[in-house]
PDB file of N, CA and C in Angstrom:
ATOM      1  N   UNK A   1      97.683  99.169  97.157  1.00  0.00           N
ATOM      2  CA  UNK A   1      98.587  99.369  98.273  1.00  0.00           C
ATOM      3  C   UNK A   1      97.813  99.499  99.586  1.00  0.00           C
ATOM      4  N   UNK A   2      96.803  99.981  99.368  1.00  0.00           N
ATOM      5  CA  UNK A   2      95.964 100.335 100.916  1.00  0.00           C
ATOM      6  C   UNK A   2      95.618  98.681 101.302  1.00  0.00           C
ATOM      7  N   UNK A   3      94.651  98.017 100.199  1.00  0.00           N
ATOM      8  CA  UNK A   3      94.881  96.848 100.715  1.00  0.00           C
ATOM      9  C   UNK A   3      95.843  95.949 100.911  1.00  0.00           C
ATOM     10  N   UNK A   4      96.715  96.101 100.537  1.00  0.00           N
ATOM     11  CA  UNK A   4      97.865  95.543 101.723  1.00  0.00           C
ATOM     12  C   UNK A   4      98.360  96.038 103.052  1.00  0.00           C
ATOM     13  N   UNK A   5      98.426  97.517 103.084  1.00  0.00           N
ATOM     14  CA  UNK A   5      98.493  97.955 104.514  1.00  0.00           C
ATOM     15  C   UNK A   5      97.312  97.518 105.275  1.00  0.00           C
ATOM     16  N   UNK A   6      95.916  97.074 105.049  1.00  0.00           N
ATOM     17  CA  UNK A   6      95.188  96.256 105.851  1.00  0.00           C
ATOM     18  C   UNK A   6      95.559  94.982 106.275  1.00  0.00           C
ATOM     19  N   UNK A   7      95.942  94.560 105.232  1.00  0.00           N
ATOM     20  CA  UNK A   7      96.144  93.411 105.358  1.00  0.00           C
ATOM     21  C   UNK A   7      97.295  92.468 106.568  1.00  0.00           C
ATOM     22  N   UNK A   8      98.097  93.728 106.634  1.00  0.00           N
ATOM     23  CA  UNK A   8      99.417  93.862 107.390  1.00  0.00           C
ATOM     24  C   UNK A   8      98.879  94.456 108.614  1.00  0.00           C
ATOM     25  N   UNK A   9      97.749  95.164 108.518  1.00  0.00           N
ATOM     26  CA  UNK A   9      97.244  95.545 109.712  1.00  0.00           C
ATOM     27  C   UNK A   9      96.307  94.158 110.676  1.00  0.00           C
ATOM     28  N   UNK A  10      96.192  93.546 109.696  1.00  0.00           N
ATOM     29  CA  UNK A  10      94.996  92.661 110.413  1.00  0.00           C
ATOM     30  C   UNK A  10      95.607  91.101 110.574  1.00  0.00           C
ATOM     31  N   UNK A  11      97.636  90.965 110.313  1.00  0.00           N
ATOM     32  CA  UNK A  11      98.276  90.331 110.824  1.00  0.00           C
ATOM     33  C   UNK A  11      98.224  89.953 112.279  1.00  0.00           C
ATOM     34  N   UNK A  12      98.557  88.800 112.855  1.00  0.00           N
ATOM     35  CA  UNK A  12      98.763  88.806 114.285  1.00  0.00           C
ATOM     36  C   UNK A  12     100.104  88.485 114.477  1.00  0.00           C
ATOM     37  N   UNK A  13     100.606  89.484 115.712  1.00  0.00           N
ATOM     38  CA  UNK A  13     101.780  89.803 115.784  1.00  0.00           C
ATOM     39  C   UNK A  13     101.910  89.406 117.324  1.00  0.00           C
ATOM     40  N   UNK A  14     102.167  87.853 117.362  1.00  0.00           N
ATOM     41  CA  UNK A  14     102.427  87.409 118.650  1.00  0.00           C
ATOM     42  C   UNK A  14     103.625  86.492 119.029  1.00  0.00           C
ATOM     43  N   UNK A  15     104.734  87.682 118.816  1.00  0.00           N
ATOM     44  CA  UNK A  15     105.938  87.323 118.988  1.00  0.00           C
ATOM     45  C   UNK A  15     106.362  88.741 119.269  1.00  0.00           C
ATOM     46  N   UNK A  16     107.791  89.167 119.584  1.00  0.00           N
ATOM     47  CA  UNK A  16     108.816  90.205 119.515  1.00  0.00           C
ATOM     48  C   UNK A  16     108.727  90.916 118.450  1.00  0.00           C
ATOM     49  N   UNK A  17     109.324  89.907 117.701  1.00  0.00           N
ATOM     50  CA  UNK A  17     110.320  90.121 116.102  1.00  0.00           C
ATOM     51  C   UNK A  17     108.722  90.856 115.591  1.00  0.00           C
ATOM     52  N   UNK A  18     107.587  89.159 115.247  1.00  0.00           N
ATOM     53  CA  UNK A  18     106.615  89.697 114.345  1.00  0.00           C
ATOM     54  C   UNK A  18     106.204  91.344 114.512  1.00  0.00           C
ATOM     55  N   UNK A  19     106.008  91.888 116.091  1.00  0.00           N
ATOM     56  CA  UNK A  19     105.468  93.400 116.470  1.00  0.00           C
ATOM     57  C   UNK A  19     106.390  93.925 115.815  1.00  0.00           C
ATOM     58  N   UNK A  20     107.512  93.841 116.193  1.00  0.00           N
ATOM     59  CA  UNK A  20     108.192  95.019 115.561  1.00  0.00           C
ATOM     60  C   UNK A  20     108.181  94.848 113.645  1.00  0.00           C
ATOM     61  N   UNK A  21     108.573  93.730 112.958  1.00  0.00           N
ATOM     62  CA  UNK A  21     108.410  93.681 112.031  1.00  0.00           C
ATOM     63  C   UNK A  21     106.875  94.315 111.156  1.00  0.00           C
ATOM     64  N   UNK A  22     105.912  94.309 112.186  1.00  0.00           N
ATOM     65  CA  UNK A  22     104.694  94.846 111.766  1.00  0.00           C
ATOM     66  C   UNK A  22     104.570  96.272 111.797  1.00  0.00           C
ATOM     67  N   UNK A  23     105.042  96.732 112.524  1.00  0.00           N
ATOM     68  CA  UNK A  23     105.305  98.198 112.943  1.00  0.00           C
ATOM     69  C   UNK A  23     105.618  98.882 112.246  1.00  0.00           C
ATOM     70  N   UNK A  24     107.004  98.185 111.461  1.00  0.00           N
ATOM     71  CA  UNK A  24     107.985  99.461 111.075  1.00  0.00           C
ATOM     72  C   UNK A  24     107.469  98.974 109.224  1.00  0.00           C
ATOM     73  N   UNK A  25     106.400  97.713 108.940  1.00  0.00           N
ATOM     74  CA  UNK A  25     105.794  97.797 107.658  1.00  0.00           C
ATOM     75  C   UNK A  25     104.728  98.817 107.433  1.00  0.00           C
ATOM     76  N   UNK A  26     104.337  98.973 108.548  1.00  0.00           N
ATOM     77  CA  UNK A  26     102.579  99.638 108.887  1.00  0.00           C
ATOM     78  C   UNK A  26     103.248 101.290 108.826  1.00  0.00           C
ATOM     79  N   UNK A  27     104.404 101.593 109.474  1.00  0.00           N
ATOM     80  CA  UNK A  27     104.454 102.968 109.373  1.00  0.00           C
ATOM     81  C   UNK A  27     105.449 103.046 107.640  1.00  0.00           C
ATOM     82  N   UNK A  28     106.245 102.448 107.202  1.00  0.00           N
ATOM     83  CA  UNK A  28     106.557 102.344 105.601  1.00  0.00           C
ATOM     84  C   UNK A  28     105.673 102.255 104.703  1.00  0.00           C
ATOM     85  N   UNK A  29     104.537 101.737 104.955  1.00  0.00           N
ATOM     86  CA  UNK A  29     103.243 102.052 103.661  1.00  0.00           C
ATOM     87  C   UNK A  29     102.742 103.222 104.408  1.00  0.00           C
ATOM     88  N   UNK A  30     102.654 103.698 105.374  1.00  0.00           N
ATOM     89  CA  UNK A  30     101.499 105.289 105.925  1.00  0.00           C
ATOM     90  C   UNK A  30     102.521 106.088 105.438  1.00  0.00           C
ATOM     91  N   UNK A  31     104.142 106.133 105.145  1.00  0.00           N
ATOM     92  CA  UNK A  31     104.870 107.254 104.374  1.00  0.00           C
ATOM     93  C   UNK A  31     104.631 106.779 102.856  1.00  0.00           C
ATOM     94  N   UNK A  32     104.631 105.967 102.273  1.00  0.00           N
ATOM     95  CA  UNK A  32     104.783 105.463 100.727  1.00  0.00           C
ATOM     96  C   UNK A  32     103.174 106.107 100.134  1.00  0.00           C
ATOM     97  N   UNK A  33     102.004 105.842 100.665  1.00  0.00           N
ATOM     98  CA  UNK A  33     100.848 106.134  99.948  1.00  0.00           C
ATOM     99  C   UNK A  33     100.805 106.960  99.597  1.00  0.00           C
ATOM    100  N   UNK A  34     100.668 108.382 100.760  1.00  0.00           N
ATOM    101  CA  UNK A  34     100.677 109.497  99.854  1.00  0.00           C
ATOM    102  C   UNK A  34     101.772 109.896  99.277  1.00  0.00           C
ATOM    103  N   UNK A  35     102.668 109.515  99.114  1.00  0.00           N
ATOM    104  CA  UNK A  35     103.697 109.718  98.077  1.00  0.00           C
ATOM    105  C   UNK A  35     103.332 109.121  96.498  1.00  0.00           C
ATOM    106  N   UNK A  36     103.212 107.510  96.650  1.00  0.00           N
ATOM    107  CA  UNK A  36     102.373 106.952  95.944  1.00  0.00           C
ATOM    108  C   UNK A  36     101.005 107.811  94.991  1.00  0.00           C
ATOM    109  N   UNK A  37     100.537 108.137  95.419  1.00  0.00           N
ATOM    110  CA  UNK A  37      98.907 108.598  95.346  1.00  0.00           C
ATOM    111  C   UNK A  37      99.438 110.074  94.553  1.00  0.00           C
ATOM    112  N   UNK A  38     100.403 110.608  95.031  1.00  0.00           N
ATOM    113  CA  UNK A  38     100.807 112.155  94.146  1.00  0.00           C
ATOM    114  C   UNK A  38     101.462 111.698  93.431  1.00  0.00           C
ATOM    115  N   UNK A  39     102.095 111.225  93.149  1.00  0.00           N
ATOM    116  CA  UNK A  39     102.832 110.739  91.753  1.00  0.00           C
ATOM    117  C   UNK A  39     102.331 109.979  90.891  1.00  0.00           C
ATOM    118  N   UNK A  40     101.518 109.278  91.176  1.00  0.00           N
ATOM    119  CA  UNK A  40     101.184 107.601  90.122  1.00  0.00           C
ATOM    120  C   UNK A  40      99.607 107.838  90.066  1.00  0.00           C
ATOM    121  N   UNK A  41      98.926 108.719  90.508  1.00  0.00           N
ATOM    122  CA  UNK A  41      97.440 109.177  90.239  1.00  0.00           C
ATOM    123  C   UNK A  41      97.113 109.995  89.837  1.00  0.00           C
TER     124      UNK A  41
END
């Protein structure tokens, strides 16, 4: 999962839509991990 939140981090977001679409993925995996990480580790 972390490497995909890089991965999504190191998107280029050169449009409207894409920023915001990047945004609101980038802050949905920074709530999911450690949720992730206490339950499933």
């Amino acid at each position: 999962m972390e490497k995909s939140l890089n991965d999504i981090k190191a998107l280029n977001a050169n449009s409207d839509d894409r920023k915001a679409t990047k945004e609101k993925s980038v802050a949905l995996y920074e709530f999911v991990i450690p949720v992730y990480k206490k339950e499933y580790t």
